[in-house]
C-alpha atoms as a PDB file:
ATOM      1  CA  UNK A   1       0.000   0.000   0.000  1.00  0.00           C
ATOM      2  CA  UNK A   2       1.403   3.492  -0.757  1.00  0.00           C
ATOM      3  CA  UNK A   3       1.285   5.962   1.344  1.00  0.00           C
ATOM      4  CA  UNK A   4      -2.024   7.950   2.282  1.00  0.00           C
ATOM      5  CA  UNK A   5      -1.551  11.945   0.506  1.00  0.00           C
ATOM      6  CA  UNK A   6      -2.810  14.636   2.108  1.00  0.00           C
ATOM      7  CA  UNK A   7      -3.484  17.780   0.592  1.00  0.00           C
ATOM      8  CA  UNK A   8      -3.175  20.511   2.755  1.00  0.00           C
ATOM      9  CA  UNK A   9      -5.428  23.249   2.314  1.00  0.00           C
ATOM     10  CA  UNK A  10      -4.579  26.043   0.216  1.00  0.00           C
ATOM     11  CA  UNK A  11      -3.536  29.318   2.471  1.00  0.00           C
ATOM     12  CA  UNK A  12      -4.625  33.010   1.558  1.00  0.00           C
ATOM     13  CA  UNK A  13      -2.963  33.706  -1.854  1.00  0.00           C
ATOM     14  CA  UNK A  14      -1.737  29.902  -2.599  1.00  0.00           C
ATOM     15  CA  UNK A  15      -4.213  28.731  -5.564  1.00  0.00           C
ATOM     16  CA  UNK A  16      -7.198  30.299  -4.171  1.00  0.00           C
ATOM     17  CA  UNK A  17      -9.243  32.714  -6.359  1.00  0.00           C
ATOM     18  CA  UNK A  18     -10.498  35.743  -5.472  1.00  0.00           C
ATOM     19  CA  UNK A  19     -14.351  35.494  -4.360  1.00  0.00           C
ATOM     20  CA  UNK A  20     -17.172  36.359  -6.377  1.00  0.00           C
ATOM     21  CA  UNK A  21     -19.084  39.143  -5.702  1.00  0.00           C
ATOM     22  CA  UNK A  22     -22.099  37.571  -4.640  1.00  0.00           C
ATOM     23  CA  UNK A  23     -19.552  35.680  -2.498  1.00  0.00           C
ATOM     24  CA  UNK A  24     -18.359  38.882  -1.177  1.00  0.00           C
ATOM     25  CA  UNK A  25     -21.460  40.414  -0.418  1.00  0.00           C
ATOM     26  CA  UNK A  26     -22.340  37.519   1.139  1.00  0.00           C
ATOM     27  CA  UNK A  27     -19.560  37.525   3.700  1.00  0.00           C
ATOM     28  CA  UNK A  28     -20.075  40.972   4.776  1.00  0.00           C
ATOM     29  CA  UNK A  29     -23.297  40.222   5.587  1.00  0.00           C
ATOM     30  CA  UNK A  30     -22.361  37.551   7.413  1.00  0.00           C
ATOM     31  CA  UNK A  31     -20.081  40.378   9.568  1.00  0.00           C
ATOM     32  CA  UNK A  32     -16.799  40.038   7.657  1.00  0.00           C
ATOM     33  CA  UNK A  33     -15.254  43.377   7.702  1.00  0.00           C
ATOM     34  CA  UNK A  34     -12.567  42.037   5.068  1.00  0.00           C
ATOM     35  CA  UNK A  35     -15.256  41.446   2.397  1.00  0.00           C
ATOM     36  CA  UNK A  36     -16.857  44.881   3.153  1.00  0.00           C
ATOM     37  CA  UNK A  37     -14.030  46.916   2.827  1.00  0.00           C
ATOM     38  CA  UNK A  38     -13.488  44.635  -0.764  1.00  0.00           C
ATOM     39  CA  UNK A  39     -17.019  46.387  -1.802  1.00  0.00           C
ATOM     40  CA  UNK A  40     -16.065  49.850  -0.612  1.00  0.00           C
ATOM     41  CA  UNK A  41     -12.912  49.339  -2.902  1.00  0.00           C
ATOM     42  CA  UNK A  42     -14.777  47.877  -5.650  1.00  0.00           C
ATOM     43  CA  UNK A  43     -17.403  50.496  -5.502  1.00  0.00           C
ATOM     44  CA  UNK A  44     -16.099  53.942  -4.033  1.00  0.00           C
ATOM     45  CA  UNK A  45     -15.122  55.509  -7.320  1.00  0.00           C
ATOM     46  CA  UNK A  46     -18.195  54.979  -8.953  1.00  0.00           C
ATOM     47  CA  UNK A  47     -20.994  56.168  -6.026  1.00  0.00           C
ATOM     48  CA  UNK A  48     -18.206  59.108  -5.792  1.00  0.00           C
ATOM     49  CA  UNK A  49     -19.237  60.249  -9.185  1.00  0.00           C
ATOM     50  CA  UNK A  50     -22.505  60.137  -9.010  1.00  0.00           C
ATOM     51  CA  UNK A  51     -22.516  61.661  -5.728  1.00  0.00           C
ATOM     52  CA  UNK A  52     -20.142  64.494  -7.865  1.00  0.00           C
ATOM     53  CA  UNK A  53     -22.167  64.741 -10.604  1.00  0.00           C
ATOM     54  CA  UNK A  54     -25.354  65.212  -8.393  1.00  0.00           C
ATOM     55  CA  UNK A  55     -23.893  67.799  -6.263  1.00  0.00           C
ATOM     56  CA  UNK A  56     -20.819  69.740  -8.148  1.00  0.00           C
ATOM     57  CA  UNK A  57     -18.965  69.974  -5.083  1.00  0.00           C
ATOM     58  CA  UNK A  58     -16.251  67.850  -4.122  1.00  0.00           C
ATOM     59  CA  UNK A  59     -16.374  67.988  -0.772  1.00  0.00           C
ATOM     60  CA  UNK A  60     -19.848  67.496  -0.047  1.00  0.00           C
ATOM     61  CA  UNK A  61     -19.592  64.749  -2.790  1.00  0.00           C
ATOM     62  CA  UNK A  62     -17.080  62.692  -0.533  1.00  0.00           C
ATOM     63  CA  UNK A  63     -19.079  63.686   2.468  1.00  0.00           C
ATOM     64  CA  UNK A  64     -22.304  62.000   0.413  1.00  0.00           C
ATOM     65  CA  UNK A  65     -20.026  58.795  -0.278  1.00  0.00           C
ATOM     66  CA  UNK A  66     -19.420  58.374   2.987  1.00  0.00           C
ATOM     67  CA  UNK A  67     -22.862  58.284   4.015  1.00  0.00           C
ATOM     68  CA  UNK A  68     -23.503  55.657   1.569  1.00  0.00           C
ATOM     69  CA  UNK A  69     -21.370  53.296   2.963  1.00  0.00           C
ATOM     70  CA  UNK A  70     -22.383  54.254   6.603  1.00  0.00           C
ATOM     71  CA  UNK A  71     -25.619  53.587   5.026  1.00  0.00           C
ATOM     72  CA  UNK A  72     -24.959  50.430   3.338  1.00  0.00           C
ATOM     73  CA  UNK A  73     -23.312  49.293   6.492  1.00  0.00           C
ATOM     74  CA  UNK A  74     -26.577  49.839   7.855  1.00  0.00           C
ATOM     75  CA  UNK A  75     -28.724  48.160   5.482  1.00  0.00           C
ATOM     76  CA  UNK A  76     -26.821  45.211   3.947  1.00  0.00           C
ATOM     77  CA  UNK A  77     -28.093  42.509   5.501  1.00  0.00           C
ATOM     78  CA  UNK A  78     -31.395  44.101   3.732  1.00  0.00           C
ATOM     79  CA  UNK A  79     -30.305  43.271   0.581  1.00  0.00           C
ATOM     80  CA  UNK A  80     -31.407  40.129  -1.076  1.00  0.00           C
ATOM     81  CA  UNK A  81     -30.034  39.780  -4.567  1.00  0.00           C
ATOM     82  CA  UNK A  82     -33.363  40.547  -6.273  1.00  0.00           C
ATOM     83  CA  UNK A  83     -30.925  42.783  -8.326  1.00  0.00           C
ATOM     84  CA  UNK A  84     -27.113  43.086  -8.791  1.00  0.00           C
ATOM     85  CA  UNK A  85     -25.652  44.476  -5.966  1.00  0.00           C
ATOM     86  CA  UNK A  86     -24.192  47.197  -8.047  1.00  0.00           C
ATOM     87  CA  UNK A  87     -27.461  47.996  -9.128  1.00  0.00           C
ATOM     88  CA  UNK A  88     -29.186  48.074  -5.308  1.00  0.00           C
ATOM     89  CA  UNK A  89     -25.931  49.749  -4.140  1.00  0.00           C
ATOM     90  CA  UNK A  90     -26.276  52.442  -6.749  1.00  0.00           C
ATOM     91  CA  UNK A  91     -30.276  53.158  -5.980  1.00  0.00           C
ATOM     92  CA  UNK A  92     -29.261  53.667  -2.242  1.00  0.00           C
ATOM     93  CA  UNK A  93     -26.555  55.994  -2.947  1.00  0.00           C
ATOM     94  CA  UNK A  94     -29.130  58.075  -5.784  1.00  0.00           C
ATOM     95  CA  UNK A  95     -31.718  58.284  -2.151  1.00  0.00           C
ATOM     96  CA  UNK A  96     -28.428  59.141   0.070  1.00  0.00           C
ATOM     97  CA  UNK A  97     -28.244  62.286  -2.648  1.00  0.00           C
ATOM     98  CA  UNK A  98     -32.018  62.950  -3.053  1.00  0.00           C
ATOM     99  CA  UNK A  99     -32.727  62.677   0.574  1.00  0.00           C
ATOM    100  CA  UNK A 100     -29.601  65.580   1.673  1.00  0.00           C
ATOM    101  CA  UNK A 101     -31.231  67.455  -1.262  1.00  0.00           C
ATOM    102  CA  UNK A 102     -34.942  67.223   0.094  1.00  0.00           C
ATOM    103  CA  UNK A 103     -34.037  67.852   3.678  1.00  0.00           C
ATOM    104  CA  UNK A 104     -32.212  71.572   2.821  1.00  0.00           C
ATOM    105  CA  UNK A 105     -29.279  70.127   5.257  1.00  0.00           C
ATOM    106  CA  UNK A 106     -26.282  71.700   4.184  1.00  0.00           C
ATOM    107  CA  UNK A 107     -23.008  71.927   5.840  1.00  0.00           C
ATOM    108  CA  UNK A 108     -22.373  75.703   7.017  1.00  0.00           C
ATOM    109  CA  UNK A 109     -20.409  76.996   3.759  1.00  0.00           C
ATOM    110  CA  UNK A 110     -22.165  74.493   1.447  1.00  0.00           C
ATOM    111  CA  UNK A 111     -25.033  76.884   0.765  1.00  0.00           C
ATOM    112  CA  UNK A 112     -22.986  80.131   0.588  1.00  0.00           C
ATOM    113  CA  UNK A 113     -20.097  79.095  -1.268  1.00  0.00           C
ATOM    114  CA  UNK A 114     -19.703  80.259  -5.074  1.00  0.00           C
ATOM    115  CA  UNK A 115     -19.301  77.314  -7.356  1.00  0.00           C
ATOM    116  CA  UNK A 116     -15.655  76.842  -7.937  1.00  0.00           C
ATOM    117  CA  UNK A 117     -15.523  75.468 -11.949  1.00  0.00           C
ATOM    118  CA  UNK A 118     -11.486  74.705 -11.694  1.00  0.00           C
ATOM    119  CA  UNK A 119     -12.051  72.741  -8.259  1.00  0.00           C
ATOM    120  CA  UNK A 120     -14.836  71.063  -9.754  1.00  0.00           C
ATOM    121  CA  UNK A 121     -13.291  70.153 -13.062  1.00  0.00           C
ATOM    122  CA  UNK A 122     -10.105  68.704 -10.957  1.00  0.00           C
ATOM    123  CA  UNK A 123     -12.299  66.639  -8.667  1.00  0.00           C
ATOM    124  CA  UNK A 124     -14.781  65.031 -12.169  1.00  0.00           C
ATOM    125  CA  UNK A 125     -11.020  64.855 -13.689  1.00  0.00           C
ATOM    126  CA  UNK A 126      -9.873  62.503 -10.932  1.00  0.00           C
ATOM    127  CA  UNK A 127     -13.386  60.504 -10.961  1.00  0.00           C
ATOM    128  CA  UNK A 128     -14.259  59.723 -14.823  1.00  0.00           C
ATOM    129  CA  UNK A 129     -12.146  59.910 -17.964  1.00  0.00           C
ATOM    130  CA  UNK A 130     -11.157  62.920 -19.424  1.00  0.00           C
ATOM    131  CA  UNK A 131     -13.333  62.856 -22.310  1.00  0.00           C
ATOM    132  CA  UNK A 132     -16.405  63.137 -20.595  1.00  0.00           C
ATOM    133  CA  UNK A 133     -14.780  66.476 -18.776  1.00  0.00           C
ATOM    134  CA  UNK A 134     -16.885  69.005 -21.281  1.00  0.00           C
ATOM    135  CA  UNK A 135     -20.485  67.155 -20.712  1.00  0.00           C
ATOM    136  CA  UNK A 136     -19.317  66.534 -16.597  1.00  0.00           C
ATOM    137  CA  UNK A 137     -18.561  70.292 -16.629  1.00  0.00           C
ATOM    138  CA  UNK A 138     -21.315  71.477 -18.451  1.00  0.00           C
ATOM    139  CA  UNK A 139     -24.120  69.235 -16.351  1.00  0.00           C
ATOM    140  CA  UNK A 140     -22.652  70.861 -13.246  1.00  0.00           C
ATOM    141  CA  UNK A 141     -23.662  74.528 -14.339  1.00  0.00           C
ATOM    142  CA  UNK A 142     -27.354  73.277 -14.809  1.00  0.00           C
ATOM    143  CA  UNK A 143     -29.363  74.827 -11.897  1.00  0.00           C
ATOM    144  CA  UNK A 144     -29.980  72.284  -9.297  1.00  0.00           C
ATOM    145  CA  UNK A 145     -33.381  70.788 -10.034  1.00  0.00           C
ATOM    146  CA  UNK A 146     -32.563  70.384 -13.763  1.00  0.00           C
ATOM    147  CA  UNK A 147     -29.100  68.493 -12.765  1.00  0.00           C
ATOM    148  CA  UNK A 148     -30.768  66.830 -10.728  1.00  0.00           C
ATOM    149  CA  UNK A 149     -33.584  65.012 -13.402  1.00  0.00           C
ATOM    150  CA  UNK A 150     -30.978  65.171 -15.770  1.00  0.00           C
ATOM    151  CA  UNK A 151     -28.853  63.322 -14.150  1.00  0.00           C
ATOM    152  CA  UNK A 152     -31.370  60.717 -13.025  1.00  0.00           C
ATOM    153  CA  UNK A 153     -32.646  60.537 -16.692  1.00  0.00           C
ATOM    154  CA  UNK A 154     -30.333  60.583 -19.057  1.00  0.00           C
ATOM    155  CA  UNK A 155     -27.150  59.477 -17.504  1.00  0.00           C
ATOM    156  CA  UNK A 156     -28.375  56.756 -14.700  1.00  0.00           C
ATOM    157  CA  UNK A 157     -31.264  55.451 -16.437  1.00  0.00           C
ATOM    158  CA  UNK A 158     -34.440  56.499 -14.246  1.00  0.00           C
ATOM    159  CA  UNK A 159     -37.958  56.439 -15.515  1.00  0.00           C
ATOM    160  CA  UNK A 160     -40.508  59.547 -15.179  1.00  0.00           C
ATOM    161  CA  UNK A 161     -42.320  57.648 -12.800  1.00  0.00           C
ATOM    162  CA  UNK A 162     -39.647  56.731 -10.412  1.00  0.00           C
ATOM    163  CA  UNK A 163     -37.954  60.382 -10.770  1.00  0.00           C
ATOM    164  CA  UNK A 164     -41.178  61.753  -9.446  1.00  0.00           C
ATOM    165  CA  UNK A 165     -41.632  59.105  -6.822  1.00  0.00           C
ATOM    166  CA  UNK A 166     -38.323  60.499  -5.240  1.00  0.00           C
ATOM    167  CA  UNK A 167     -38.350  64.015  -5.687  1.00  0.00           C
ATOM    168  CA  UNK A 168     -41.691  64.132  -4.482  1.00  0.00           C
ATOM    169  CA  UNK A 169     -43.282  66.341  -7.909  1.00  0.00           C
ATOM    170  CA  UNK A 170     -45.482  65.193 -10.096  1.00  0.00           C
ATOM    171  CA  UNK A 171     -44.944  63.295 -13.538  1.00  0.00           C
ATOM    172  CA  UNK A 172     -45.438  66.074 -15.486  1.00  0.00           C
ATOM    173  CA  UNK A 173     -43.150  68.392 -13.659  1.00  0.00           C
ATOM    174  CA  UNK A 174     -40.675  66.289 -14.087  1.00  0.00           C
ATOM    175  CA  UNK A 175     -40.727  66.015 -17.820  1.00  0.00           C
ATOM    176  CA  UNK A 176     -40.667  69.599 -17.524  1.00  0.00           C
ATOM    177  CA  UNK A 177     -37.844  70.369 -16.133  1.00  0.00           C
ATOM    178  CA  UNK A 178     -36.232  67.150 -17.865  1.00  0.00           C
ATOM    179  CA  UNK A 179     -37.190  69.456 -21.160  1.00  0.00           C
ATOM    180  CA  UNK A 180     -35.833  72.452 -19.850  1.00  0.00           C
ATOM    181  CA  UNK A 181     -32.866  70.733 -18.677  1.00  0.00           C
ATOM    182  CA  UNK A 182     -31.624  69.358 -21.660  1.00  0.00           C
ATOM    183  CA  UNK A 183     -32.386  72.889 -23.525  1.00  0.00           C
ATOM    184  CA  UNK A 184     -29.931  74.660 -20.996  1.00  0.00           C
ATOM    185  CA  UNK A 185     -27.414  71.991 -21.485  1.00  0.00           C
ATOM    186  CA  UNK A 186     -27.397  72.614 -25.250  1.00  0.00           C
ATOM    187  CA  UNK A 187     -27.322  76.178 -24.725  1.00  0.00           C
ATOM    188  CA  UNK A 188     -23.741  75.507 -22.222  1.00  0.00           C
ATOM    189  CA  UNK A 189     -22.397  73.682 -24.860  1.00  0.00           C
ATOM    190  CA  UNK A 190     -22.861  75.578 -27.486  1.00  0.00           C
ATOM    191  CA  UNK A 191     -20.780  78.570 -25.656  1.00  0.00           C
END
């Protein structure tokens, strides 16, 4: 008889593949702080845009991003793969936005403070590719409410129905100012 093999189990980084992402969302809900920090890395840059591109201000749109993950922190075990992650990850972080923007909370300075275009266009330069720096720029001198269904529109996909749903205005207004919006962002690009 030869003699019995035993395979020893493979350690962290021997042969083993990186998880899945259902795998990873799976073990931070389970608690594993490992796997959650793996989503914030996966997914920081990407809720930090939107966050940017809903808000034009760097700051606050870092100070958004955090709250996110605060929230998702919160709320993960909620989640139960009815969609992508991704997807559910990036609907929490749109209501993170839309909810700061319904209560009128602003940090002191937020409110007051003139919009800073060369601050701006460093912070969407470090967050999305350089290409998309005229339409980034020109979105973020769109008054708030048109940015806002703009953004939620065109560039992330919402219907009428759920744009009005969170905003709290009617259908109608917000084809409106989706109209409007898209008028005035012609007109800024034509300059």
């Amino acid at each position: 008889m030869g003699a019995a093999v035993i395979e020893a189990e493979p350690t962290r980084g021997e042969g083993s593949e990186a998880p899945s992402p259902e795998d990873t969302v799976r073990r931070a809900q389970r608690g594993d702080a490992t796997a959650f920090e793996r989503l914030y890395q996966e997914h920081h840059t990407r809720i930090y845009a939107l966050c940017l591109r809903m808000m034009r201000d760097a700051d606050l749109a870092e100070e958004l991003t955090q709250d996110v993950f605060v929230r998702l922190y919160e709320r993960l075990s909620s989640f139960r793969g009815a969609s992508s992650f991704a997807t559910w990850l990036h609907r929490l972080a749109v209501n993170v936005v839309l909810n700061h923007l319904r209560s009128g909370r602003r940090r002191a300075g937020h409110e007051q403070k003139m919009y800073d275009a060369a601050r701006y266009k460093t912070a969407v330069k470090d967050a999305m590719p350089e290409t998309r720096m005229t339409l980034e720029t020109a979105i973020a001198e769109l008054p708030p409410g048109a940015r806002e269904v703009l953004v939620l529109h065109d560039i992330e996909g919402y219907r009428y129905r759920e744009i009005a749903e969170v905003t709290g205005t009617a259908v109608g207004t917000v084809k409106s100012q989706l109209h409007r919006a898209r008028k005035l962002l012609r007109e800024v690009l034509e300059r």
